[in-house]
Structure formats: structure tokens, C-alpha cells
Protein backbone atom coordinates (compact mmCIF):
# COMPACT_ATOMS: atom_id res chain seq x y z
CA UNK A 1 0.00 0.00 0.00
CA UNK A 2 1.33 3.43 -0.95
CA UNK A 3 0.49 6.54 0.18
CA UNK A 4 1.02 10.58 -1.19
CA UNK A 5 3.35 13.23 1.06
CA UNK A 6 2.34 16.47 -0.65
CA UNK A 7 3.95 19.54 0.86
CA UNK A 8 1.74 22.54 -0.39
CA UNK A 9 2.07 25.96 -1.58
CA UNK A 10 4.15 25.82 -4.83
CA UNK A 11 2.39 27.44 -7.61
CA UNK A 12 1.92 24.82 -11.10
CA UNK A 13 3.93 25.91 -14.25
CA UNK A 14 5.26 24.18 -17.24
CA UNK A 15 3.42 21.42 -19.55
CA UNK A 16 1.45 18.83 -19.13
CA UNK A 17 -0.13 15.99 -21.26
CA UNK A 18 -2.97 14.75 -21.06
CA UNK A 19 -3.16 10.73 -20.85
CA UNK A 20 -5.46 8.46 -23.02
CA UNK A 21 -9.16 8.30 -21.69
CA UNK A 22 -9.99 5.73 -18.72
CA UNK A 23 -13.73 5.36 -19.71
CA UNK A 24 -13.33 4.88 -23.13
CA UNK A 25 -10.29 2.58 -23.34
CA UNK A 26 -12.21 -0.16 -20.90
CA UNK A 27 -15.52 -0.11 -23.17
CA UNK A 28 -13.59 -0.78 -26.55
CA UNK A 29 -11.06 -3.06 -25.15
CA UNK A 30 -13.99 -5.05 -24.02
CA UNK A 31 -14.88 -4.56 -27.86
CA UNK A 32 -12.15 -6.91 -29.07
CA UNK A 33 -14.23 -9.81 -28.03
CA UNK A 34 -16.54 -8.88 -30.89
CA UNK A 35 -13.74 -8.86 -33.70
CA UNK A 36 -11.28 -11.61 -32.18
CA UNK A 37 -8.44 -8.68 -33.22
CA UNK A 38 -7.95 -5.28 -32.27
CA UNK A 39 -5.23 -2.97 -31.69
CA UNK A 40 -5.80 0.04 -29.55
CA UNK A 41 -3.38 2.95 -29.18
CA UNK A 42 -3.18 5.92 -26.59
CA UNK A 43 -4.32 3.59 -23.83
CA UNK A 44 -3.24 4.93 -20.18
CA UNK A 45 -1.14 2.68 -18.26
CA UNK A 46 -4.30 2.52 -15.03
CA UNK A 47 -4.94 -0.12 -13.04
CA UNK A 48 -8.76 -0.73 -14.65
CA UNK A 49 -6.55 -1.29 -17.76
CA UNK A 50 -4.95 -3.85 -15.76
CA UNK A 51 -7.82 -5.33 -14.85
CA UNK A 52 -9.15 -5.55 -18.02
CA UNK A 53 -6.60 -7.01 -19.65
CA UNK A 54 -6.51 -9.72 -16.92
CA UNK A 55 -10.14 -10.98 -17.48
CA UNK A 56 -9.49 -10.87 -21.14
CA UNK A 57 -6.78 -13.20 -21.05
CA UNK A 58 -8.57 -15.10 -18.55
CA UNK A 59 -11.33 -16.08 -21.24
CA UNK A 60 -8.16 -16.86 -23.59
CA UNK A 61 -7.74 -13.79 -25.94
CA UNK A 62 -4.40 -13.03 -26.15
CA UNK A 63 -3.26 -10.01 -24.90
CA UNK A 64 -0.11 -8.03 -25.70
CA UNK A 65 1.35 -5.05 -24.18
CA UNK A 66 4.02 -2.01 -24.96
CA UNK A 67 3.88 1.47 -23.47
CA UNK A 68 0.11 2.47 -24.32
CA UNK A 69 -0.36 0.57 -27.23
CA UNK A 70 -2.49 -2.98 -26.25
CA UNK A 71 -3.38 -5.79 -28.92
CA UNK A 72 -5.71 -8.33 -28.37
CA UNK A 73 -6.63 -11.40 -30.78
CA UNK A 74 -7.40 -14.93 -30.63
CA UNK A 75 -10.76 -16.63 -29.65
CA UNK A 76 -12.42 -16.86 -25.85
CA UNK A 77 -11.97 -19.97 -24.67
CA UNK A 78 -13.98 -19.35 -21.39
CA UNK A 79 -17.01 -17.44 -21.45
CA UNK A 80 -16.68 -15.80 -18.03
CA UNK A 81 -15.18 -12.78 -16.19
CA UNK A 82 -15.19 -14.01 -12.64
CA UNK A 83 -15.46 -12.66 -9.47
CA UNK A 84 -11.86 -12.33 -8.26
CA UNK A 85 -11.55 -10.19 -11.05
CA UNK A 86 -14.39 -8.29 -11.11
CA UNK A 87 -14.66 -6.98 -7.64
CA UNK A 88 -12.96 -4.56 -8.07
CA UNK A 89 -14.04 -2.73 -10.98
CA UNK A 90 -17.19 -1.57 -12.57
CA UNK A 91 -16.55 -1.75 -15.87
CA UNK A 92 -16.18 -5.37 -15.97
CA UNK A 93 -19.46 -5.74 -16.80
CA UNK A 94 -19.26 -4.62 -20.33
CA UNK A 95 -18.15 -7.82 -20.99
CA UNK A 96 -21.10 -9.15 -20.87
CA UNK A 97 -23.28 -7.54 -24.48
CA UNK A 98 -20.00 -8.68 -26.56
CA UNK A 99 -20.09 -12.16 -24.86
CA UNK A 100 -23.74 -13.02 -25.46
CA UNK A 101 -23.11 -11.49 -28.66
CA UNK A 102 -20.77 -13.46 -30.34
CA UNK A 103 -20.39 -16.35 -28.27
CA UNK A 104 -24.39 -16.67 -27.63
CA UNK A 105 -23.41 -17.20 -23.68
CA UNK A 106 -21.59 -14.87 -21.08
CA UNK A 107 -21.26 -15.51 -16.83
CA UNK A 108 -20.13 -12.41 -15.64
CA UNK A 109 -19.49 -11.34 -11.65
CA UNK A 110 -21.69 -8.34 -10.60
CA UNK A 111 -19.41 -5.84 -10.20
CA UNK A 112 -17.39 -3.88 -7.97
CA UNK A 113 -15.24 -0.37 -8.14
CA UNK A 114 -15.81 2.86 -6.67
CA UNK A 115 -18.11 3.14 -3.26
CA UNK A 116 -19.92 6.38 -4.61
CA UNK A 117 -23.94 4.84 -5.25
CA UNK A 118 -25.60 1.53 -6.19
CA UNK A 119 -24.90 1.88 -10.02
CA UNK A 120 -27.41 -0.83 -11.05
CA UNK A 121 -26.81 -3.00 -13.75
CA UNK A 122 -30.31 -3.78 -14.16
CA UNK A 123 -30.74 -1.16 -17.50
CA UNK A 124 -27.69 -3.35 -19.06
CA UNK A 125 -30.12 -6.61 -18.35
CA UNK A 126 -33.09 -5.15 -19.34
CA UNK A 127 -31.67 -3.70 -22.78
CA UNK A 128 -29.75 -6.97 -23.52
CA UNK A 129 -33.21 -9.25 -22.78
CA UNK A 130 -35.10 -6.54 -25.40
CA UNK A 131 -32.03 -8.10 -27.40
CA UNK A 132 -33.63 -12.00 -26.77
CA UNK A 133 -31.24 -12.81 -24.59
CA UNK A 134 -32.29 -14.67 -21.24
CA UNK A 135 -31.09 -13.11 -18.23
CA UNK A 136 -30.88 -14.79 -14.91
CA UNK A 137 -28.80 -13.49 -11.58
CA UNK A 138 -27.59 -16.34 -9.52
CA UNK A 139 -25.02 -16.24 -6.74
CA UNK A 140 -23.54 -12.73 -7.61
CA UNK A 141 -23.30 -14.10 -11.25
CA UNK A 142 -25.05 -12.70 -14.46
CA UNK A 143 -25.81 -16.08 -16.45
CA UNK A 144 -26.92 -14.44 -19.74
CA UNK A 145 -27.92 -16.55 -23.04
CA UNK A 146 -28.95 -16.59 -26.29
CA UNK A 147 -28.80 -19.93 -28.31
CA UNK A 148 -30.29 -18.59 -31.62
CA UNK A 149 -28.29 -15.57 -31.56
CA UNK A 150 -29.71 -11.92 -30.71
CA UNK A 151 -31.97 -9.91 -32.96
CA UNK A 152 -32.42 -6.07 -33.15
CA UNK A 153 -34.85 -4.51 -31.32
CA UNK A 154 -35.98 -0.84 -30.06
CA UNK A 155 -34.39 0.36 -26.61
CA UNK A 156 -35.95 2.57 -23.90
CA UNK A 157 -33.83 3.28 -21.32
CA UNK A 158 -35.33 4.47 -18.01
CA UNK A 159 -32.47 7.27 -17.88
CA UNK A 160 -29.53 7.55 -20.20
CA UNK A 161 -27.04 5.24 -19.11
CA UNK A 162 -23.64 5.10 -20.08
CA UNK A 163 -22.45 1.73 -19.42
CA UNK A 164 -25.90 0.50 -20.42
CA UNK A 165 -25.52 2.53 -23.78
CA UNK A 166 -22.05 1.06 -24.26
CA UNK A 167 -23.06 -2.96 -23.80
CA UNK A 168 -26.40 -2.70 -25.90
CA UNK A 169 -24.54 -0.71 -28.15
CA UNK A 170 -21.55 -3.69 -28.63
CA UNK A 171 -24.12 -6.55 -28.49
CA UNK A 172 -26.37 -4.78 -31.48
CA UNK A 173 -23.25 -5.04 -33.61
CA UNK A 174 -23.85 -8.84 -34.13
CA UNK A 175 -27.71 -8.88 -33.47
CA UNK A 176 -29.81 -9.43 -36.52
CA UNK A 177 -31.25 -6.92 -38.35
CA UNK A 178 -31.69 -3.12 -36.75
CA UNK A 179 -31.44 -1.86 -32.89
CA UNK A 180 -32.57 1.73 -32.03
CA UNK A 181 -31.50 2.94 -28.51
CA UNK A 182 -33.43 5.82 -27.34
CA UNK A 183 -33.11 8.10 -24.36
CA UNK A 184 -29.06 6.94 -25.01
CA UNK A 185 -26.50 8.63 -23.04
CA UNK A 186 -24.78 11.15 -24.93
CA UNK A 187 -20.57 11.00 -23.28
CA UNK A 188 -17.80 11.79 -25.37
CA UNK A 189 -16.87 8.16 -24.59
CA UNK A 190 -19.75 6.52 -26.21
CA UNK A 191 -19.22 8.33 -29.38
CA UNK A 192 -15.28 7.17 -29.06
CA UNK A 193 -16.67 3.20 -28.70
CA UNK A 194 -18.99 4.19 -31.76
CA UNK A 195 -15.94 5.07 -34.19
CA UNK A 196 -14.15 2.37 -32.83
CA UNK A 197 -16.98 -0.34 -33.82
CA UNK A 198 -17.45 1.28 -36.82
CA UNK A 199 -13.25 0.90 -37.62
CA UNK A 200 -14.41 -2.79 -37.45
CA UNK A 201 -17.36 -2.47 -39.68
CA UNK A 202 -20.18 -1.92 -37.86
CA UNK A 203 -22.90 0.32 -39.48
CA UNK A 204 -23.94 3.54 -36.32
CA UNK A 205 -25.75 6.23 -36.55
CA UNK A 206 -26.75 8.83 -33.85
CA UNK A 207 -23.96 8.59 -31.62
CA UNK A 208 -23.25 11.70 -29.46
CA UNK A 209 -27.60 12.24 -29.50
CA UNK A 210 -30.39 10.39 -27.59
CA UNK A 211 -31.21 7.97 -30.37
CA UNK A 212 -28.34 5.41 -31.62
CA UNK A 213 -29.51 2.96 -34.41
CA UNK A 214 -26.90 0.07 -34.96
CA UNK A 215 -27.25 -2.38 -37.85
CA UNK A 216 -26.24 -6.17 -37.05
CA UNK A 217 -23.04 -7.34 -39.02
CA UNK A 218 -22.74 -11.40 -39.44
CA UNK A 219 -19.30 -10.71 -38.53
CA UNK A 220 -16.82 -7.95 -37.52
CA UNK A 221 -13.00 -7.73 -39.05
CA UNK A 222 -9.75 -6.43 -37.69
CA UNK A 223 -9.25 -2.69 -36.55
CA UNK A 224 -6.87 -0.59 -35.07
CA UNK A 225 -8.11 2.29 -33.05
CA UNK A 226 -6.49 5.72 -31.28
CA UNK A 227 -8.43 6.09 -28.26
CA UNK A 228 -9.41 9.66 -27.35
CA UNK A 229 -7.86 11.57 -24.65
CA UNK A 230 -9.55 11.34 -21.16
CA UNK A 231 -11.53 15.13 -20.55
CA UNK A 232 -11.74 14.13 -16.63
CA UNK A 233 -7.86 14.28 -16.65
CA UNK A 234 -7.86 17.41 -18.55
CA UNK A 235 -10.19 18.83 -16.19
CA UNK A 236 -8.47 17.90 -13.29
CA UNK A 237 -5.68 19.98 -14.08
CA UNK A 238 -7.54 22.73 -14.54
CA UNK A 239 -8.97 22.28 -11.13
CA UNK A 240 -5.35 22.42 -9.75
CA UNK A 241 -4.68 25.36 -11.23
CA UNK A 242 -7.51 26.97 -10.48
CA UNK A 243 -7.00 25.91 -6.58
CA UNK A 244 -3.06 26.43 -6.28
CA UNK A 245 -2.42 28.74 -8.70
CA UNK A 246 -0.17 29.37 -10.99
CA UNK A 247 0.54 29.01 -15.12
CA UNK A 248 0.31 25.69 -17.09
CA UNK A 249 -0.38 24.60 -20.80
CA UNK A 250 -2.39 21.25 -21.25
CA UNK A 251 -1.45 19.57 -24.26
CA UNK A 252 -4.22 16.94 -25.80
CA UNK A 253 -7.10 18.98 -24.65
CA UNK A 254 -10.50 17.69 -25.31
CA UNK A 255 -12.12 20.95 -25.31
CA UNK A 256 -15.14 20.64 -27.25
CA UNK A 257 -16.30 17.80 -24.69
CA UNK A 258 -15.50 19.66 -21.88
CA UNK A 259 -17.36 22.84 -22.26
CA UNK A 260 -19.37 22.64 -19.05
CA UNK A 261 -16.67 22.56 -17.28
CA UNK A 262 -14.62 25.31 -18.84
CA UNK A 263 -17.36 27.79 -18.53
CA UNK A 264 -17.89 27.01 -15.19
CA UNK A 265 -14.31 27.63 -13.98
CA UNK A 266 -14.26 30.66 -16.53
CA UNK A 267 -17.29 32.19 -14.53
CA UNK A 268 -15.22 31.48 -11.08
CA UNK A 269 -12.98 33.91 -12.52
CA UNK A 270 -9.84 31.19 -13.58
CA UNK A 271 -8.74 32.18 -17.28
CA UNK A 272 -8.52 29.28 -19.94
CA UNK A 273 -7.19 30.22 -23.21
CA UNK A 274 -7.40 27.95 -25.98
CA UNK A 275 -4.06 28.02 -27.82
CA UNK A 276 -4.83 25.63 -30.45
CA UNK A 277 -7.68 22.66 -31.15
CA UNK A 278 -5.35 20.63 -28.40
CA UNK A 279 -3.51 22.69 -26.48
CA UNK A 280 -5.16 25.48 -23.66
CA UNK A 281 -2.93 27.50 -20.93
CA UNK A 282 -4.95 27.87 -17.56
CA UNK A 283 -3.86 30.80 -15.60
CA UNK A 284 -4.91 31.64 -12.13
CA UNK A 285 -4.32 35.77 -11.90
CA UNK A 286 -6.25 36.47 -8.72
CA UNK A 287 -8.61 34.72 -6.05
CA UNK A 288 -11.14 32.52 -7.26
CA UNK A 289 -15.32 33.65 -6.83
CA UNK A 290 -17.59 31.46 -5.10
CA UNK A 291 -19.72 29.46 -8.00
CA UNK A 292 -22.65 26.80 -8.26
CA UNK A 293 -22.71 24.07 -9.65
CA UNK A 294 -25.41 20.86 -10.69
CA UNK A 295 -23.60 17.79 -11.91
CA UNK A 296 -25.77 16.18 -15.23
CA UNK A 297 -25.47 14.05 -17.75
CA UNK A 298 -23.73 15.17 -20.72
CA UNK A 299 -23.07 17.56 -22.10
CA UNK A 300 -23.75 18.86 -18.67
CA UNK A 301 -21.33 19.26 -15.46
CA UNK A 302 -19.91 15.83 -15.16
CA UNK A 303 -20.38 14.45 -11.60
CA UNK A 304 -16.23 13.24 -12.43
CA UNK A 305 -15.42 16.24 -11.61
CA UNK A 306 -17.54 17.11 -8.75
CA UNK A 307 -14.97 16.57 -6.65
CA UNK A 308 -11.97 18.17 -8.04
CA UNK A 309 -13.91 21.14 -8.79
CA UNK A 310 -15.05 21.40 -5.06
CA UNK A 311 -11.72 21.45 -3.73
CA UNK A 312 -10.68 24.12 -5.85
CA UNK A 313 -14.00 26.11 -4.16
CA UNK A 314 -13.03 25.70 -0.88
CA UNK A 315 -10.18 28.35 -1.16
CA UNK A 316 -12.97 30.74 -3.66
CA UNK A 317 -14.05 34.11 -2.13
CA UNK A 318 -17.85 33.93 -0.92
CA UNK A 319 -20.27 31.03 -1.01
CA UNK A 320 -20.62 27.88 -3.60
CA UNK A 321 -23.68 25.56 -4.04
CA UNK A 322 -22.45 22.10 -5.35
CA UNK A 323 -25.35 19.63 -6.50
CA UNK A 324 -25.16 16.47 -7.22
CA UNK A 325 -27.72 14.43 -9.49
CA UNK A 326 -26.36 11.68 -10.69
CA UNK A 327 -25.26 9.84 -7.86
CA UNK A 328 -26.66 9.10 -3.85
CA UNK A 329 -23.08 8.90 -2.01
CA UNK A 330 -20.34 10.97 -3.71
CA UNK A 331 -19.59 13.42 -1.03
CA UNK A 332 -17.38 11.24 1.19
CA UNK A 333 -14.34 13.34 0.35
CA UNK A 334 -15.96 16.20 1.46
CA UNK A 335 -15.69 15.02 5.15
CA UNK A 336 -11.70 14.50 4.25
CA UNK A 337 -11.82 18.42 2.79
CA UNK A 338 -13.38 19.55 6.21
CA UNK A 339 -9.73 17.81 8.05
CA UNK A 340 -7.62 20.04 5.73
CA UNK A 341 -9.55 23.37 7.29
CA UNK A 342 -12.40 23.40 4.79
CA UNK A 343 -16.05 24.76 5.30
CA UNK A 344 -18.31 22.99 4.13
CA UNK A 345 -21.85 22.38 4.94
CA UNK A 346 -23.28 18.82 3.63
CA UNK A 347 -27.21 18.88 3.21
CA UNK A 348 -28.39 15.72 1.26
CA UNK A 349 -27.39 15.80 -2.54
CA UNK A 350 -25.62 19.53 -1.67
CA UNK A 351 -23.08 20.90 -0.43
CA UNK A 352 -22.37 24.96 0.28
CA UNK A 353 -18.79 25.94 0.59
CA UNK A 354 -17.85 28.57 2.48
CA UNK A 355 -14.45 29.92 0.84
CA UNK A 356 -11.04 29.86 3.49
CA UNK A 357 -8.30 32.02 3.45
CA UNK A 358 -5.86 28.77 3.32
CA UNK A 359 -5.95 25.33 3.70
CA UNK A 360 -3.94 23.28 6.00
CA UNK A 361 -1.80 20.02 6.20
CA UNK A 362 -3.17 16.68 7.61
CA UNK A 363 -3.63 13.44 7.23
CA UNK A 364 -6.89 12.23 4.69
CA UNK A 365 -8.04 9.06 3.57
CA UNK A 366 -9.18 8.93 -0.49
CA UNK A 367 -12.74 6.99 -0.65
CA UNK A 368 -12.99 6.83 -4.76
CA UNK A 369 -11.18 7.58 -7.82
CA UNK A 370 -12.73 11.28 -8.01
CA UNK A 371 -12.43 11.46 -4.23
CA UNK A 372 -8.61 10.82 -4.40
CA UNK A 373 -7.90 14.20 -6.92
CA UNK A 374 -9.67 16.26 -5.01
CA UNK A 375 -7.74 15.24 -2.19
CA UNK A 376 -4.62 16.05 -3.73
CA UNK A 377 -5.40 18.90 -5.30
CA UNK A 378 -6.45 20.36 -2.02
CA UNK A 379 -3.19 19.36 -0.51
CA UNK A 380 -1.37 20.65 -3.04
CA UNK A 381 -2.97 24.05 -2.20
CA UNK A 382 -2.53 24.11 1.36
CA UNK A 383 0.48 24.71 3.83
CA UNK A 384 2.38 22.63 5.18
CA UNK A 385 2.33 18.85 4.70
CA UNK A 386 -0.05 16.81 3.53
CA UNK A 387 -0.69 13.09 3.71
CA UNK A 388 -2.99 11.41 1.58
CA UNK A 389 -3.51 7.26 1.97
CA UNK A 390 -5.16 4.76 -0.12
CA UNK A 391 -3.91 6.13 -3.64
CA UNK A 392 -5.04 2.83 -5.23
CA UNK A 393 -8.36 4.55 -6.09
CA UNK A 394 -6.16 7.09 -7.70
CA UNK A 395 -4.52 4.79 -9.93
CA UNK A 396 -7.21 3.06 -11.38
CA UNK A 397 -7.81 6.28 -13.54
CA UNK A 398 -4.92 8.75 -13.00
CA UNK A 399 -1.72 8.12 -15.35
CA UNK A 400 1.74 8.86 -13.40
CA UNK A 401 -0.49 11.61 -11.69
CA UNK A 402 2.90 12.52 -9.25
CA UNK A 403 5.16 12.70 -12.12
CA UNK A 404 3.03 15.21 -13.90
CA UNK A 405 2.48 17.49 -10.70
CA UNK A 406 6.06 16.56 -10.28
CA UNK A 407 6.98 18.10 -13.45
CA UNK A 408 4.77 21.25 -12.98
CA UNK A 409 6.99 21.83 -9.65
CA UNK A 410 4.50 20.44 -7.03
CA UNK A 411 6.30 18.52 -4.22
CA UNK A 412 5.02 15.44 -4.18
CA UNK A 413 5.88 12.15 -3.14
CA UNK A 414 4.68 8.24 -3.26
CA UNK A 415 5.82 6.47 -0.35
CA UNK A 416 4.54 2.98 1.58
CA UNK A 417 2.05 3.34 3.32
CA UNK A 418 1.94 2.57 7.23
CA UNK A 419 -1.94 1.30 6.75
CA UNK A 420 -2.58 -2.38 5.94
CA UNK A 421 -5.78 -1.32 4.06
């Protein structure tokens, strides 16, 4: 176990690249099951990568690794991604549409990750059964089947899903005949999984709207794919910025996906200037205003940077109202920003921040991937030294996040970790 030793106050300047996306690498790695080949480029070196390349070679794909390039080929030999795996990770259970899809039979753990919610799966069971597949949960398993193969169908979902958009979405491509998904979530990612499918052969249209139509292929060829670089990164170093000041450029900026984000930290008064089509420079030049915020689905405030964007309020002049809609239990690390001297007021789904003066050293715990930024962004910002344990949830979507600070001049360190936990 490993832990962060941040000692605070150095302003950010330099460069900084941002890393392949997290959520969109899992979803089309998963893809390769449909193909039996794929090569996928610009994928981060994260611990969710690690994962899923474990329970891919577990079914018997072959899986090949250099820097953050990853091939996968062959053809699964064991139709299951089991629980050892699973637990801890989310994502695993996009396995499960490309299983059933080309293999007509999937048994895939229920799934673990972050502690921020329930997350149901049940919209992923209910959109694969419109599919014809038969569904049936049996000691933490999902047994899913379909001996005569799927067949398109129309799609409702209850509320626009992501993960539930991506495995419909990859089990259509080898359904017969036509699927329509409607009230589809609308992420960045999912259009990235779209172009990838389609680099394989597979006929989408709509992605990026509320309505994706996908037309069955009796088979899906070879591809290789550049995966798109990951906005929640980007906008976590904006955050920094905007909550330790200083000067940086981000290189490999997604800005068109991140507008919600951009205007929001424009309106707190941080100045983003967009250099180029992939390149911005983030400049704090004064104290930061108190603003609101609702997290939504996209292309609304995305509740993955909640978080990061809270800690940057806590050292804003005057009051901010943070929402969140999406999910139940994501303001753990607020408790963790209240032991580094912030004030903040937790009232169901919202929290008001009171803007500090400073911030100050201490000893937090990280809850969740989102949870863990936050946390070091608001050590990064306050005096003294700060120590921040159970960076594991960090990894699992963060790229060599100390190296980058590192590079930026932060003073930052990983060291082991006293806890056993």
C-alpha cells in the first residue's frame, strides 16, 4: 500500500499531457471480443486497464502489451469474467453484451469499483433481454444466453445510461437486423466506442444524441483504433490550477467535450485560453469567486469532476452551491476536505462551501477515484504537509499523476504506506 506526502504551496507551471481516456479505453477493449483482433493505441497505463486485460486473457484472448499501445486477438476460450476479477471494478461488466453477442453465452461477476452509489446493472439486463437474450442473476453471477443468436430490437432506457448505452450498443453489432436505442447517453466516450466499432465495420448512426440505431453485421474484421484523450484528466488539471495557482499549458485537450466545465471555472474567474484545437494555458491571476454548480449528464457538469472542482472552491471568495444528481453517495471526500480546514456544509445531494483564506496540512483518507484528486489537489494548495492514503483509487484512472504534478513543480511524493488497508 502506498500513500502521497504532498507539501503545499508551490504554484503549477510548465506542460502537461494529457493521458489516453480511462472510460473509453475499458468499453472498446472489451470490444475486441466482438472482432477476435484489435489494436488500440493511446491507452493509459491505469490499473482498470490492468484489470481488463486480466479478465481478457482469462477467457483466452491473447493479450499483448508495450507502453500504451495494447493488442488483443485470438478466440475466448472461457465465457466468463469471474469474481476475483471483477470486484474490483465496474466496468467489468461490459463484458457481458459482446459475450452473449458473439459467443451466444456470457457468466459475468456483478461488479465492484468505486463506493460512490448503487450503479445498477439492471438497465444493461433489461436492454440486452429486449435483445432476446435470457437473463438470470444467480449467486452474484449474471448467467446471460442466447442460443439462436440476438436480434435487433428498439431500446428505452429508463435514464440515459452510459455503461448501459455502451453494452447494448456492442451486443447490437452482431444482433440481426436493426437496434434503435433511445433516451441513449450522450458521453464523449460513447461516441469514441462508436468510431471504434465502426473501424471494425459496424454500421452507427446517432452517436453523441439520444437515439443510436446500430445495424447487425454477421461478422466484424480487424481494426486498429487511437483512443481519445480522457476530458476528466484534462479537467483535473484545470482544477489544480484553479485551486493552487499558478501558469500551465495542457497539451491533448479535449475541449469541445469539456465545455461545461470550462465555462464554469471561466465564470469562477480562472482564465482558460485555448491556444490551439489541443492545447489550452490555464492561468490563475487572482482569487477565485464562489460558484454553483449541478452535476448532469452530458453535455452537462460531469459528476467526475464534482470533486476536483469542489476542492478548488473551498479556497474561492464567498459562497458555492455544489449539487449532485447523478449519484446518492459521492460526497465522502468532502468530510476529508473539512480535516484540511475546509467549510463545508453537507445537506443531502448539496453541499455549500464557504471559501477559506488557506488550507492546512493533515492526514486524509481517499474513498474513490474522483475522491482521491480532489484530495490532492487540495493538498497541493494548502500549507504545510499533507498526507494522503489509499492512492489505489487514484490509480485506477490517474496516469503517473505525481510525475506530472512533479513536473509542474508540485512537491510530491509516493511512499509505503503505514496502513494495511
Amino acid at each position: 500500500m502506498y500513500k502521497f506526502v504532498i507539501k503545499g504551496g508551490k504554484e503549477l507551471k510548465g506542460k502537461v499531457k494529457v493521458s489516453g481516456s480511462k472510460n473509453a479505453s475499458l468499453p472498446i477493449l472489451f470490444s475486441s471480443i466482438l472482432s477476435g483482433e484489435l489494436e488500440v493505441e493511446n491507452v493509459p497505463q491505469l490499473k482498470d486497464v490492468d484489470t481488463t486485460c486480466k479478465i481478457l486473457s482469462y477467457m483466452g484472448l491473447n493479450v499483448e502489451r508495450k507502453d500504451n499501445r495494447v493488442r488483443i486477438y485470438g478466440e475466448v476460450e472461457r465465457k466468463e469474467a469471474p469474481y476475483e476479477l471483477v470486484k474490483m471494478m465496474r466496468a467489468s461488466i461490459l463484458a457481458l453484451g459482446p459475450l452473449v453477442a458473439r459467443y451466444r453465452k456470457a457468466v459475468v461477476s456483478l461488479p465492484g469499483g468505486c463506493a460512490i452509489g448503487l450503479r445498477p446493472v439492471d438497465l444493461h439486463l433489461k436492454g440486452l433481454e429486449r435483445l432476446g437474450a435470457r437473463i438470470e442473476v444467480k449467486h452474484g453471477y449474471v448467467i446471460a444466453e442466447a442460443p439462436k443468436g440476438l436480434k435487433g430490437n428498439e431500446i428505452t432506457f429508463d435514464f440515459p445510461t452510459v455503461g448501459g448505452t455502451e453494452n447494448v450498443m456492442m451486443a447490437a453489432t452482431l444482433a440481426k437486423g436493426k437496434t434503435v436505442i433511445r433516451n441513449a447517453a450522450k458521453e464523449p466516450e460513447i461516441v469514441d466506442l462508436a468510431r471504434a466499432l465502426k473501424a471494425m465495420g459496424v454500421k452507427i448512426e446517432g452517436e453523441g444524441t439520444d437515439t443510436i440505431e446500430v445495424v447487425g453485421q454477421e461478422e466484424l474484421h480487424p481494426a486498429t483504433y487511437r483512443v481519445m484523450a480522457d476530458r476528466i484528466e484534462a479537467g483535473t488539471f484545470v482544477a489544480a490550477v484553479g485551486a493552487v495557482g499558478g501558469e500551465v499549458e495542457i497539451e491533448e485537450f479535449p475541449y469541445e467535450s469539456l465545455t461545461a466545465v470550462i465555462e464554469k471555472f471561466l465564470e469562477s474567474g480562472l482564465s482558460i485560453e485555448k491556444l490551439s484545437d489541443r492545447k489550452v494555458k490555464v492561468k490563475k491571476t487572482g482569487s477565485l469567486k464562489g460558484t454553483d454548480v449541478t452535476t448532469a449528464p452530458y453535455p452537462g457538469f460531469p459528476t467526475d469532476m464534482q470533486a476536483q472542482f469542489m476542492a478548488a472552491m473551498c479556497l474561492a471568495e464567498g459562497v458555492s452551491v455544489i449539487k449532485e444528481t447523478i449519484f446518492e453517495n459521492r460526497f465522502m471526500h468532502a468530510l476529508e476536505l473539512k480535516r484540511l480546514g475546509a467549510d463545508l456544509k453537507i445537506d443531502g445531494n448539496t453541499v455549500v462551501v464557504k471559501g477559506v483564506k488557506k488550507l492546512s496540512g493533515a492526514k486524509v483518507t481517499a474513498t474513490d477515484l474522483r475522491a482521491s484528486a480532489s484530495l490532492v489537489i487540495a493538498g497541493l494548495a494548502a500549507e504545510n504537509t499533507t498526507e494522503v492514503y489509499r492512492i489505489y483509487h487514484l490509480d485506477r484512472g490517474y496516469e503517473r499523476m505525481e510525475e506530472k504534478l512533479k513536473a509542474l513543480g508540485a512537491e510530491i511524493e509516493r511512499v509505503k504506506s503505514e496502513l494495511k488497508y
